[in-house]
PDB file of N, CA and C in Angstrom:
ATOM      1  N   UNK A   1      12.399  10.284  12.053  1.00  0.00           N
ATOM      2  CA  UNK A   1      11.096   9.743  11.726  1.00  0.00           C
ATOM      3  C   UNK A   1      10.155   9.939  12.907  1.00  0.00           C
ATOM      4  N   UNK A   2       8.871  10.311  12.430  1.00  0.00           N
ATOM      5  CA  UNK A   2       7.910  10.688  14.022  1.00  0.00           C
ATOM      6  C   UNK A   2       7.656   9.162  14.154  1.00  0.00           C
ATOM      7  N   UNK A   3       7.348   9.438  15.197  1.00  0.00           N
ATOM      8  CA  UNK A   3       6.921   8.111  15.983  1.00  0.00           C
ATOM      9  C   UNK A   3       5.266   7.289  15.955  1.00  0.00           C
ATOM     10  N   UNK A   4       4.695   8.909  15.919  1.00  0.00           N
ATOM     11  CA  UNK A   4       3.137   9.216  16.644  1.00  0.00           C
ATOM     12  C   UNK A   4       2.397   8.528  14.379  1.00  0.00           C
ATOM     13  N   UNK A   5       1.293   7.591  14.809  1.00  0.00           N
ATOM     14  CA  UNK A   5       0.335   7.217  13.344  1.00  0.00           C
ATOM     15  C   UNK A   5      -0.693   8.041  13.475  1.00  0.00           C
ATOM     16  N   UNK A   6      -1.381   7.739  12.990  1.00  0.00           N
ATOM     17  CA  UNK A   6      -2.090   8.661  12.280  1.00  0.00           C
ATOM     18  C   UNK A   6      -3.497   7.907  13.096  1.00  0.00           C
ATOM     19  N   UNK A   7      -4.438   8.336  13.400  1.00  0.00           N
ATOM     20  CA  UNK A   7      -5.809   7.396  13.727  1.00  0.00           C
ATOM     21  C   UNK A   7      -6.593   6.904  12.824  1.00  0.00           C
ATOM     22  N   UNK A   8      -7.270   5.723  12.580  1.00  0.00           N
ATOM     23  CA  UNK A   8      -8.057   5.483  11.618  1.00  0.00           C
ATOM     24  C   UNK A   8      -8.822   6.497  11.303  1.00  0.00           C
ATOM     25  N   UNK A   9     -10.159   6.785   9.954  1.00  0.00           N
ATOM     26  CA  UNK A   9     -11.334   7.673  10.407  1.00  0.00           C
ATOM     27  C   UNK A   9     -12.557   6.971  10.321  1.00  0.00           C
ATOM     28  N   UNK A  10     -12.356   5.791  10.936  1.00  0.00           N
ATOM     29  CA  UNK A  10     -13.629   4.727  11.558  1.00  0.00           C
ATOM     30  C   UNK A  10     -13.237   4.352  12.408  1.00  0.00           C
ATOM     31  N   UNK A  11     -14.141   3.915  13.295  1.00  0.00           N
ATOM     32  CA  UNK A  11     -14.826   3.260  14.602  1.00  0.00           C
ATOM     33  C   UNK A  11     -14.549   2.094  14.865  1.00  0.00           C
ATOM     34  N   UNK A  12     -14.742   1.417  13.618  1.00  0.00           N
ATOM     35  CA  UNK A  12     -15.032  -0.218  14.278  1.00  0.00           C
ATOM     36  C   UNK A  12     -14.678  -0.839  12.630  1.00  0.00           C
ATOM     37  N   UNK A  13     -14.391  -2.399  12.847  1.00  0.00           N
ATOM     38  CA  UNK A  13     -14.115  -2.975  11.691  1.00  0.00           C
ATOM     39  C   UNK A  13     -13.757  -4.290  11.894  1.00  0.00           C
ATOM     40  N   UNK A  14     -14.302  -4.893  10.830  1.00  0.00           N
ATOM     41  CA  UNK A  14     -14.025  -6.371  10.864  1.00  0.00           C
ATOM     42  C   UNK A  14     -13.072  -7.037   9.903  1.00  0.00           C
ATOM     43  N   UNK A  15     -12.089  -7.913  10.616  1.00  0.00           N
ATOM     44  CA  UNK A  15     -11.386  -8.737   9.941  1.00  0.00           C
ATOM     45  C   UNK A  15     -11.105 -10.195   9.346  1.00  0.00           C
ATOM     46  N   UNK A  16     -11.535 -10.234   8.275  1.00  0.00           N
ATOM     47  CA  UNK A  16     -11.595 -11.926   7.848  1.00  0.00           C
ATOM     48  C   UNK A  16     -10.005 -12.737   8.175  1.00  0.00           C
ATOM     49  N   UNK A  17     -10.033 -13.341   8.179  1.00  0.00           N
ATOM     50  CA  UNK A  17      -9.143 -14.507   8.196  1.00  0.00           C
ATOM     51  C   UNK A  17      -8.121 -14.106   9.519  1.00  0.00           C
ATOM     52  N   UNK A  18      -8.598 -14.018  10.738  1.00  0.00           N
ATOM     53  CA  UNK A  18      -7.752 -12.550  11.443  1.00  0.00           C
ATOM     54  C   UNK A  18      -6.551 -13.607  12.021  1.00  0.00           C
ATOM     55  N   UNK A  19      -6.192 -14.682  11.922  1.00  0.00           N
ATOM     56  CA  UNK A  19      -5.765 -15.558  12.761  1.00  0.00           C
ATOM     57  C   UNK A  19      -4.219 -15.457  12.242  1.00  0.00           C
ATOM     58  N   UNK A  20      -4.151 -15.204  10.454  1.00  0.00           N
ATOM     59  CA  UNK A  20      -2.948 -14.987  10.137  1.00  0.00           C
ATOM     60  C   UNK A  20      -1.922 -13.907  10.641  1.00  0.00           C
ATOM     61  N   UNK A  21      -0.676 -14.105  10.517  1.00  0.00           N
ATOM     62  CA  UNK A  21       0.191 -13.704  11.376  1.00  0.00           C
ATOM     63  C   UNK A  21      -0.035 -11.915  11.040  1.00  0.00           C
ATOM     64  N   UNK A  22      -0.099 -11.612   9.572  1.00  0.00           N
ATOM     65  CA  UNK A  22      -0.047  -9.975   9.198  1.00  0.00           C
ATOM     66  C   UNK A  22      -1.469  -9.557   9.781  1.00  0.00           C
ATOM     67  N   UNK A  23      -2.318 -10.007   9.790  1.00  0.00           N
ATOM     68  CA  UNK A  23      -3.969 -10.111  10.098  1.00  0.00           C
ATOM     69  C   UNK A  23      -4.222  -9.533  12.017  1.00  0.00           C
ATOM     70  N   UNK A  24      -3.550 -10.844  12.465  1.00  0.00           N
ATOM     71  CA  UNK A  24      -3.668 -10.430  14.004  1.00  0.00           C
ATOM     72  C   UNK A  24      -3.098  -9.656  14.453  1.00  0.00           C
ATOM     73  N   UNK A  25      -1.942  -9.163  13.764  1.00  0.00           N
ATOM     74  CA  UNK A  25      -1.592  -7.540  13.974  1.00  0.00           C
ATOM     75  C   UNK A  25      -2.308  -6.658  13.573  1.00  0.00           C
ATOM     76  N   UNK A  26      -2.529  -7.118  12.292  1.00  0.00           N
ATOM     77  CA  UNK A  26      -3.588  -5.490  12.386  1.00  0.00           C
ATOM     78  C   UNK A  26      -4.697  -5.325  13.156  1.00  0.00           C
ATOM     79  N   UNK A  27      -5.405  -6.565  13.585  1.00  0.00           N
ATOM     80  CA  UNK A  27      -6.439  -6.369  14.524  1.00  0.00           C
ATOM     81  C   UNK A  27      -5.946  -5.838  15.971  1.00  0.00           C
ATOM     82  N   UNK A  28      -4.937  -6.348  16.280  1.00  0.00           N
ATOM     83  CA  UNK A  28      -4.132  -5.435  17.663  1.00  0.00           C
ATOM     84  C   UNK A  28      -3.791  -4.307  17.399  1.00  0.00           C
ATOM     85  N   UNK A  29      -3.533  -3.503  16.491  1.00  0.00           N
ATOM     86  CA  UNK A  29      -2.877  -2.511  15.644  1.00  0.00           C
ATOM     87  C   UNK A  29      -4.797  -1.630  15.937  1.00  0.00           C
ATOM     88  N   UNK A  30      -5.517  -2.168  15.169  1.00  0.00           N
ATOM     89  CA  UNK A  30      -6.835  -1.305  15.572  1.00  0.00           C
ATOM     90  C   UNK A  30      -7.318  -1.290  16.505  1.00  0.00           C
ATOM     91  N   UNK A  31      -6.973  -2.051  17.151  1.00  0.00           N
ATOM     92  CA  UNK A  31      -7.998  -1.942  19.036  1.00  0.00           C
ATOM     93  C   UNK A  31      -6.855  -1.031  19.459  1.00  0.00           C
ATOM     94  N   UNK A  32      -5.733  -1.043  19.307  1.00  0.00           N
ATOM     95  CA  UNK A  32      -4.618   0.177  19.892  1.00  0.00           C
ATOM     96  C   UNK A  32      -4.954   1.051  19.667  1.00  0.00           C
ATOM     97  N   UNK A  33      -5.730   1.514  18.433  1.00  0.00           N
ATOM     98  CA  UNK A  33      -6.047   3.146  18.082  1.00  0.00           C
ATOM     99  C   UNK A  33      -7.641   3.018  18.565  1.00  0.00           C
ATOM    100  N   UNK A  34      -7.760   2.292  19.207  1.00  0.00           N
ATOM    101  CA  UNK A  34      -9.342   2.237  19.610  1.00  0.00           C
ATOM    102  C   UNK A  34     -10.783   1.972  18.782  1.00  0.00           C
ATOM    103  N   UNK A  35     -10.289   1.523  17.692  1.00  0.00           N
ATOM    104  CA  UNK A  35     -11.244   0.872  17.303  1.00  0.00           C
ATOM    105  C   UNK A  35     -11.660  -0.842  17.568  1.00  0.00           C
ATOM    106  N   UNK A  36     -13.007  -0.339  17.699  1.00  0.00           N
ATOM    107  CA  UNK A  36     -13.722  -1.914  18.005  1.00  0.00           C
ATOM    108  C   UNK A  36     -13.812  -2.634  16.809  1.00  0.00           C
ATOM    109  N   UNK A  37     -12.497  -3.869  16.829  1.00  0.00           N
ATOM    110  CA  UNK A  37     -12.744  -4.905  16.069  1.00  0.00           C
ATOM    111  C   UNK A  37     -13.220  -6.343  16.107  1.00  0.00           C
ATOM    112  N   UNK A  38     -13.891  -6.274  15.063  1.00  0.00           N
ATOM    113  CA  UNK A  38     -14.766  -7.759  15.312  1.00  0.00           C
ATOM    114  C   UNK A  38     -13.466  -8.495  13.913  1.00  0.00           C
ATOM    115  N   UNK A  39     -13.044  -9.984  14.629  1.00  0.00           N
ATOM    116  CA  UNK A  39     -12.401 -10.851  13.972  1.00  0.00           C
ATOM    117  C   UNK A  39     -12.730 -12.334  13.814  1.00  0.00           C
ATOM    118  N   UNK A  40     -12.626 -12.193  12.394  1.00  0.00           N
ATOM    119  CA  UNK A  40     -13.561 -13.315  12.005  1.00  0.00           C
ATOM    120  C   UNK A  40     -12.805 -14.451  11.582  1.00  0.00           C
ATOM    121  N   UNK A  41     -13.026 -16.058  12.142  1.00  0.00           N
ATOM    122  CA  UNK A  41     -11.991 -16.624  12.610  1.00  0.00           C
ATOM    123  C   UNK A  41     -13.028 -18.246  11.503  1.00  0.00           C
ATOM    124  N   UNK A  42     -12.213 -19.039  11.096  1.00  0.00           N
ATOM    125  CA  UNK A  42     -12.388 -20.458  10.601  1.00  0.00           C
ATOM    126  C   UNK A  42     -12.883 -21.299  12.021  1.00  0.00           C
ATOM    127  N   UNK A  43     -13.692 -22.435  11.744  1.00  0.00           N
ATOM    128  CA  UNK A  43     -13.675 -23.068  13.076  1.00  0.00           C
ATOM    129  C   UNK A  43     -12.581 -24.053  13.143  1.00  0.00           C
ATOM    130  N   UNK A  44     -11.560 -24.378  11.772  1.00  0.00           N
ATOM    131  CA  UNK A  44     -10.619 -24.899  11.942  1.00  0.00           C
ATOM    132  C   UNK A  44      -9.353 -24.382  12.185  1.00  0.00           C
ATOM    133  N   UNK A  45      -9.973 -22.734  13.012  1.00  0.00           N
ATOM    134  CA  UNK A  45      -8.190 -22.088  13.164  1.00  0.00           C
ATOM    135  C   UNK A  45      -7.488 -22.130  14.214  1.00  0.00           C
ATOM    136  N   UNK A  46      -6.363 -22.038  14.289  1.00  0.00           N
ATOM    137  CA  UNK A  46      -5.511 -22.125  15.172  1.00  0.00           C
ATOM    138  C   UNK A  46      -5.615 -21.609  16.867  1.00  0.00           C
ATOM    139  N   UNK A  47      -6.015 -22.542  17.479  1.00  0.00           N
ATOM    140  CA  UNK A  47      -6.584 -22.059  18.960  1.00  0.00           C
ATOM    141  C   UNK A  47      -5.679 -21.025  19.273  1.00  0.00           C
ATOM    142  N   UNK A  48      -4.280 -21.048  19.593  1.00  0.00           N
ATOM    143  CA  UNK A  48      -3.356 -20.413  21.004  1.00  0.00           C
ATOM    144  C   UNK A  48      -3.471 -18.876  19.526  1.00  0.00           C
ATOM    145  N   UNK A  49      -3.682 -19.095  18.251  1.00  0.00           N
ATOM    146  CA  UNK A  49      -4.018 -17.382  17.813  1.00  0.00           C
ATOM    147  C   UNK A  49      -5.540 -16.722  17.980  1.00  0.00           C
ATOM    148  N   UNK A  50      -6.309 -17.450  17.843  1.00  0.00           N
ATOM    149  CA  UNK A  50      -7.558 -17.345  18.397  1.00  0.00           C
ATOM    150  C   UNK A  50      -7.774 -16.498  20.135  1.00  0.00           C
ATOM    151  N   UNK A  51      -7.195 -17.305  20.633  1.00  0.00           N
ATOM    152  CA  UNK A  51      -7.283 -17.080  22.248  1.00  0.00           C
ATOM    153  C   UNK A  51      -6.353 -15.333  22.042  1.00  0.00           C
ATOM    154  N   UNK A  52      -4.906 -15.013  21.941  1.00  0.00           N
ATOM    155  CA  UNK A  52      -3.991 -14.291  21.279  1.00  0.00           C
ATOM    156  C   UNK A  52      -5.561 -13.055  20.429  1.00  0.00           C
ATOM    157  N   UNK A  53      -6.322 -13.149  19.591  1.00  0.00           N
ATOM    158  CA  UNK A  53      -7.249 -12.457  19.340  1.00  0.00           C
ATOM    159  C   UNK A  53      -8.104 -11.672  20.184  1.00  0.00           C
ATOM    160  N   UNK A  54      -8.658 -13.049  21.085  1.00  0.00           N
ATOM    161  CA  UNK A  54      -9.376 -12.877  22.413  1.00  0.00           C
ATOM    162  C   UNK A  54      -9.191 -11.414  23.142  1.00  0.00           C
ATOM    163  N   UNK A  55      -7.871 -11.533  23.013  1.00  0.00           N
ATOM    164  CA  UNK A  55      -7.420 -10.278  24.278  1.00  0.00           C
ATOM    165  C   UNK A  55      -7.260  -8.668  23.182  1.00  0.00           C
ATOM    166  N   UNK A  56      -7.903  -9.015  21.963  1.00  0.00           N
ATOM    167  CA  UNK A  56      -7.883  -7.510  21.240  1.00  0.00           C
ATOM    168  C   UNK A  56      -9.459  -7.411  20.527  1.00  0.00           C
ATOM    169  N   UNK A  57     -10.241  -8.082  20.095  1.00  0.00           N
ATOM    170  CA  UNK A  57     -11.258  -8.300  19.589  1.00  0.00           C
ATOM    171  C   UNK A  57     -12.396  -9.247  19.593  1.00  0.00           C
ATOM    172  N   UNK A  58     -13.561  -8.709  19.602  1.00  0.00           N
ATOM    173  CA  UNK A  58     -14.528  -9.754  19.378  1.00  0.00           C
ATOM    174  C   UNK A  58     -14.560 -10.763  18.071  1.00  0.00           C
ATOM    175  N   UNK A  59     -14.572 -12.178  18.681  1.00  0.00           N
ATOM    176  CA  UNK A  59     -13.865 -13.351  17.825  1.00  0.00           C
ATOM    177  C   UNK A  59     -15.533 -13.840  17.299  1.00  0.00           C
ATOM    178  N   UNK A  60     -15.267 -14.069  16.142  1.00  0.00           N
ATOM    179  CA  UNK A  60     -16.724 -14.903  15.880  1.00  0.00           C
ATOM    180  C   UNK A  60     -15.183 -15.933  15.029  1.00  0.00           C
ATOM    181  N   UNK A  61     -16.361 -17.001  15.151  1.00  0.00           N
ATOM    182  CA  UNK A  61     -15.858 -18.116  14.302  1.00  0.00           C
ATOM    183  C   UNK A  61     -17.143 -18.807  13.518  1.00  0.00           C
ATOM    184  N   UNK A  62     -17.151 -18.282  12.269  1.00  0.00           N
ATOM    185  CA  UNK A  62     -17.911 -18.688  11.236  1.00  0.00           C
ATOM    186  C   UNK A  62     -17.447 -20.381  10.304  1.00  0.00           C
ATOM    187  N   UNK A  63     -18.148 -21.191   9.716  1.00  0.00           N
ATOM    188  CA  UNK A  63     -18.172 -21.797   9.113  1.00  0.00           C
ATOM    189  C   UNK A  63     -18.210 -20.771   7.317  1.00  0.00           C
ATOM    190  N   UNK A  64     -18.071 -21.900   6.358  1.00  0.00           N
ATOM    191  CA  UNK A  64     -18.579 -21.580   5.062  1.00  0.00           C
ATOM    192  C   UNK A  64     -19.163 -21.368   4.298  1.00  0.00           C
ATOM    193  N   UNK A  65     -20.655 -21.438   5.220  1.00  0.00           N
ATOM    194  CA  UNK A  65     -21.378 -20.591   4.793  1.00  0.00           C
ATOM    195  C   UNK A  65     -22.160 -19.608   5.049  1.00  0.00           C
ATOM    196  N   UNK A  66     -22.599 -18.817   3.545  1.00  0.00           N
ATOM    197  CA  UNK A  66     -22.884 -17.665   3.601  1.00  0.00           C
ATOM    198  C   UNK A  66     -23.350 -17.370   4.145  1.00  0.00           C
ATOM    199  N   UNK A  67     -24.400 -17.535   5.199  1.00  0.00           N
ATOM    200  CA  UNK A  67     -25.360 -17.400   5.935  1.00  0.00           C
ATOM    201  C   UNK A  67     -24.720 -17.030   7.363  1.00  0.00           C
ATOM    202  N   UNK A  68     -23.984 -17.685   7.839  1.00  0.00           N
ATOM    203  CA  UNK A  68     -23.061 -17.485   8.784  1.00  0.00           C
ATOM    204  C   UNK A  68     -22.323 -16.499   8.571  1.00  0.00           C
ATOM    205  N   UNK A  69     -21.567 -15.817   7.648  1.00  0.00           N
ATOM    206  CA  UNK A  69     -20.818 -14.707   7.295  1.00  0.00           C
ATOM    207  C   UNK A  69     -21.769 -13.789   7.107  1.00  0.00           C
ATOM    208  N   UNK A  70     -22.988 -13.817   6.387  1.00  0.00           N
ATOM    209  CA  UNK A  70     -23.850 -12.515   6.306  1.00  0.00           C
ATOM    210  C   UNK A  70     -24.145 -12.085   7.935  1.00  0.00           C
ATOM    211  N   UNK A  71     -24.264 -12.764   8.726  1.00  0.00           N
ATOM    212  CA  UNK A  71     -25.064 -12.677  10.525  1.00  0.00           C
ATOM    213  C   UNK A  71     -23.866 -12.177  10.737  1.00  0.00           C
ATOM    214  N   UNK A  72     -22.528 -12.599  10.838  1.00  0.00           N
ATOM    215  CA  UNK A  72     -21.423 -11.995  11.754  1.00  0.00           C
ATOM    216  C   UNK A  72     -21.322 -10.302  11.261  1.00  0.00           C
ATOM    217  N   UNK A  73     -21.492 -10.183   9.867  1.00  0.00           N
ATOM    218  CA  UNK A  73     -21.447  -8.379   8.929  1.00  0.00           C
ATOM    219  C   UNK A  73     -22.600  -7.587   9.990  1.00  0.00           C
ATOM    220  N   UNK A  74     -23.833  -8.174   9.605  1.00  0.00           N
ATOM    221  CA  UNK A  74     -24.708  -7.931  10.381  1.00  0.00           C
ATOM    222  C   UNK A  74     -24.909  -6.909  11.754  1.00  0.00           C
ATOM    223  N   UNK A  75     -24.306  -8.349  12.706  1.00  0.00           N
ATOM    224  CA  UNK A  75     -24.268  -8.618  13.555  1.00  0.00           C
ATOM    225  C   UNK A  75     -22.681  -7.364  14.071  1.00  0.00           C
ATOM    226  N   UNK A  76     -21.834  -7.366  13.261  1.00  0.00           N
ATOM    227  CA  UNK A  76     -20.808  -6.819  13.855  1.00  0.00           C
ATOM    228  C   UNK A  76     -20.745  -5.380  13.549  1.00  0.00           C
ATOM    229  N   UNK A  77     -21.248  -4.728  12.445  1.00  0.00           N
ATOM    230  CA  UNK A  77     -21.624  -3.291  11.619  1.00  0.00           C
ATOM    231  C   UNK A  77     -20.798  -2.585  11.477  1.00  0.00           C
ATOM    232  N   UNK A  78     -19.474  -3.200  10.736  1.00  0.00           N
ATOM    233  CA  UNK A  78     -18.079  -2.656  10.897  1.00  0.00           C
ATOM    234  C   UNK A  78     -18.793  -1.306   9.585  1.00  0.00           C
ATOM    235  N   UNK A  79     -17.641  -0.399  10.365  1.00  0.00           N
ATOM    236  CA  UNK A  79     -17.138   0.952   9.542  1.00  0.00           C
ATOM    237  C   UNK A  79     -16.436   0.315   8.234  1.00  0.00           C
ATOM    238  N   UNK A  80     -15.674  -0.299   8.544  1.00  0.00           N
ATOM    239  CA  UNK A  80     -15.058  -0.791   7.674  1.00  0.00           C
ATOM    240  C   UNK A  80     -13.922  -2.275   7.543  1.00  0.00           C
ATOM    241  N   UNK A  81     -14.197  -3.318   6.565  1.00  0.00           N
ATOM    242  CA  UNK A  81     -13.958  -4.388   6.780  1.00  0.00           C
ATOM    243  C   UNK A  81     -12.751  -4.607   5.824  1.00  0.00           C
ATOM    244  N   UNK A  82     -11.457  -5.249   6.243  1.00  0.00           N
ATOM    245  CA  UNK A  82     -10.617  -6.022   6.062  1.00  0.00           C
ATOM    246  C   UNK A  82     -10.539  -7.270   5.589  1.00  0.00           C
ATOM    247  N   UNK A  83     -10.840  -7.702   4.687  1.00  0.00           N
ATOM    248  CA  UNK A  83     -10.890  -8.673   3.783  1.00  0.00           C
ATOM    249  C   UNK A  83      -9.785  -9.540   3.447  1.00  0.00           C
ATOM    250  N   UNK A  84      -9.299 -10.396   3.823  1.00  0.00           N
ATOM    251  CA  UNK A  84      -7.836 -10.903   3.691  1.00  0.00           C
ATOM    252  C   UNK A  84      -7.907 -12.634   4.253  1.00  0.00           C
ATOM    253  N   UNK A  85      -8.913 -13.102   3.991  1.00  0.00           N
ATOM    254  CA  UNK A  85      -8.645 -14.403   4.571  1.00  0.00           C
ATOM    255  C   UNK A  85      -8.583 -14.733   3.212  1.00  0.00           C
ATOM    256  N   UNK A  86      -7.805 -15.981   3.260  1.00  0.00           N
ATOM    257  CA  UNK A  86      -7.249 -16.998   1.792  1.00  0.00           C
ATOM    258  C   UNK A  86      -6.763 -18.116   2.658  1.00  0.00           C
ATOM    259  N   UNK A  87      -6.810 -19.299   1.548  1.00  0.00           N
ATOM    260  CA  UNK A  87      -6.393 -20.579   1.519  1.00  0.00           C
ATOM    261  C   UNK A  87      -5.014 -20.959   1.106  1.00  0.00           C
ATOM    262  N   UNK A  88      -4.798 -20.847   1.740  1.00  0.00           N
ATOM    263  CA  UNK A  88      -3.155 -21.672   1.128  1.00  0.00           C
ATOM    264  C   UNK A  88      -2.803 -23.389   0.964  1.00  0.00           C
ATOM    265  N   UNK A  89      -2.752 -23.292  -0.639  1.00  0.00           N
ATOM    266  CA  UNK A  89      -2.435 -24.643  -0.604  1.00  0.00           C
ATOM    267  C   UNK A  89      -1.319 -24.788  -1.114  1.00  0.00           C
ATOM    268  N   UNK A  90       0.149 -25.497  -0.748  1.00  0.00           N
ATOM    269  CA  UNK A  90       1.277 -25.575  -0.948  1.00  0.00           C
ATOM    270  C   UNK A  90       1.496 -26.168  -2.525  1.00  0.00           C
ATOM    271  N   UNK A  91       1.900 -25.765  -3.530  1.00  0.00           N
ATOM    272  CA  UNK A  91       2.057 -26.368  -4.827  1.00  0.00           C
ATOM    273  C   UNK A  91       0.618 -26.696  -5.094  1.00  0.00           C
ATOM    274  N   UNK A  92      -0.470 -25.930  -5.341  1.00  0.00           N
ATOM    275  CA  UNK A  92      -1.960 -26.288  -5.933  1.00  0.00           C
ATOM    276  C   UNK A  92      -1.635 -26.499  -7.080  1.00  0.00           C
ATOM    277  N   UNK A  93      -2.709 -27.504  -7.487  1.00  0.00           N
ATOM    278  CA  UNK A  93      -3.014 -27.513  -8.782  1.00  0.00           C
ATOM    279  C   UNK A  93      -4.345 -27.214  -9.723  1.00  0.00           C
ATOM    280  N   UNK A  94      -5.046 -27.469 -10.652  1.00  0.00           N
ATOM    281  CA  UNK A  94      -6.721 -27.442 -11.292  1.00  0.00           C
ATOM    282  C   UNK A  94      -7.807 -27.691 -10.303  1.00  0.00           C
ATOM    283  N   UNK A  95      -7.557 -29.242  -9.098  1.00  0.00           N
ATOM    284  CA  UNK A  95      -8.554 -29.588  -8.815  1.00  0.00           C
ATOM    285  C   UNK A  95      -8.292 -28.717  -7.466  1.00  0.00           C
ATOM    286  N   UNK A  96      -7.416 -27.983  -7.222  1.00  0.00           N
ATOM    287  CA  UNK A  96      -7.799 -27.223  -6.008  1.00  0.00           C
ATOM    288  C   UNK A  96      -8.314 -26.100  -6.195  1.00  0.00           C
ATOM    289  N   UNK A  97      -8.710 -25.369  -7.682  1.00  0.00           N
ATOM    290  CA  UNK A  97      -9.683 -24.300  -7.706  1.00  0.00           C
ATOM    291  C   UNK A  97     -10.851 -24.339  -6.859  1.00  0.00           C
ATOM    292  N   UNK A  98     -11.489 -24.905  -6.637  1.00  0.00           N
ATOM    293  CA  UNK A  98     -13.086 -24.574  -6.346  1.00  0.00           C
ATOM    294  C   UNK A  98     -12.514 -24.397  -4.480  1.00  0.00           C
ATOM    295  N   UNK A  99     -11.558 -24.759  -4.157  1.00  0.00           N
ATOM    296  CA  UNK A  99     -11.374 -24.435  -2.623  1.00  0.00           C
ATOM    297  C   UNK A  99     -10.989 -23.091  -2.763  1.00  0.00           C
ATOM    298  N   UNK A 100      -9.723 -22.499  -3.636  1.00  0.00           N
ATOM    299  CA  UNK A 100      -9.324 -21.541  -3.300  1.00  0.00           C
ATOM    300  C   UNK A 100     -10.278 -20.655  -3.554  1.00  0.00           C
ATOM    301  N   UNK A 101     -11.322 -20.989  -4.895  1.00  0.00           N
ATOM    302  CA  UNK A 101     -12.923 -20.136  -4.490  1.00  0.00           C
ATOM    303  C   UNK A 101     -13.678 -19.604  -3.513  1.00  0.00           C
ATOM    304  N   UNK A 102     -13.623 -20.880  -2.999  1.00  0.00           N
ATOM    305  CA  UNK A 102     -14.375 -20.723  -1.301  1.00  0.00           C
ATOM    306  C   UNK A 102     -13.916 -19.695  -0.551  1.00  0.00           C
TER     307      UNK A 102
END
């Protein structure tokens, strides 16, 4: 098996929910091939993965709303964005729709 990946064919890119465990790899995974990633973080996320981010990407930490997420797109002008933040709620039920919306 070769060893050597392949390079992205963008520049730069942003990652939602980057704090999760498959997430903050890939954001280390793209600053390794040299792309500039911007990672986009909850203000209720997990500091010591946050900080762990720090040392591969520019961290914004947005709130829920839209307004705040449109400025970080903006603001960050990814090539291309990674979309993967979700809510996990252990055994949800009806009234936890409108979160897992969010």
């Amino acid at each position: 098996m070769n060893s050597e990946r392949a390079t992205p064919g963008f520049g730069s890119a942003l990652v939602t929910g980057a704090t999760g465990f498959l997430r903050l790899h890939l954001c280390q995974r793209l600053a390794a091939c040299g792309v500039r990633t911007t990672a986009m973080v909850r203000l209720t996320s997990n500091a010591d993965r946050v900080a762990q981010l720090q040392e591969t990407a520019d961290v914004v930490v947005t709130g829920p709303d839209t307004a705040d997420i449109t400025q970080t797109v903006l603001h960050a002008r990814p090539d291309m964005i990674f979309h993967l933040a979700a809510t996990y709620i252990p055994g949800f039920g009806p009234t936890d729709i409108a979160a897992l919306r969010r």
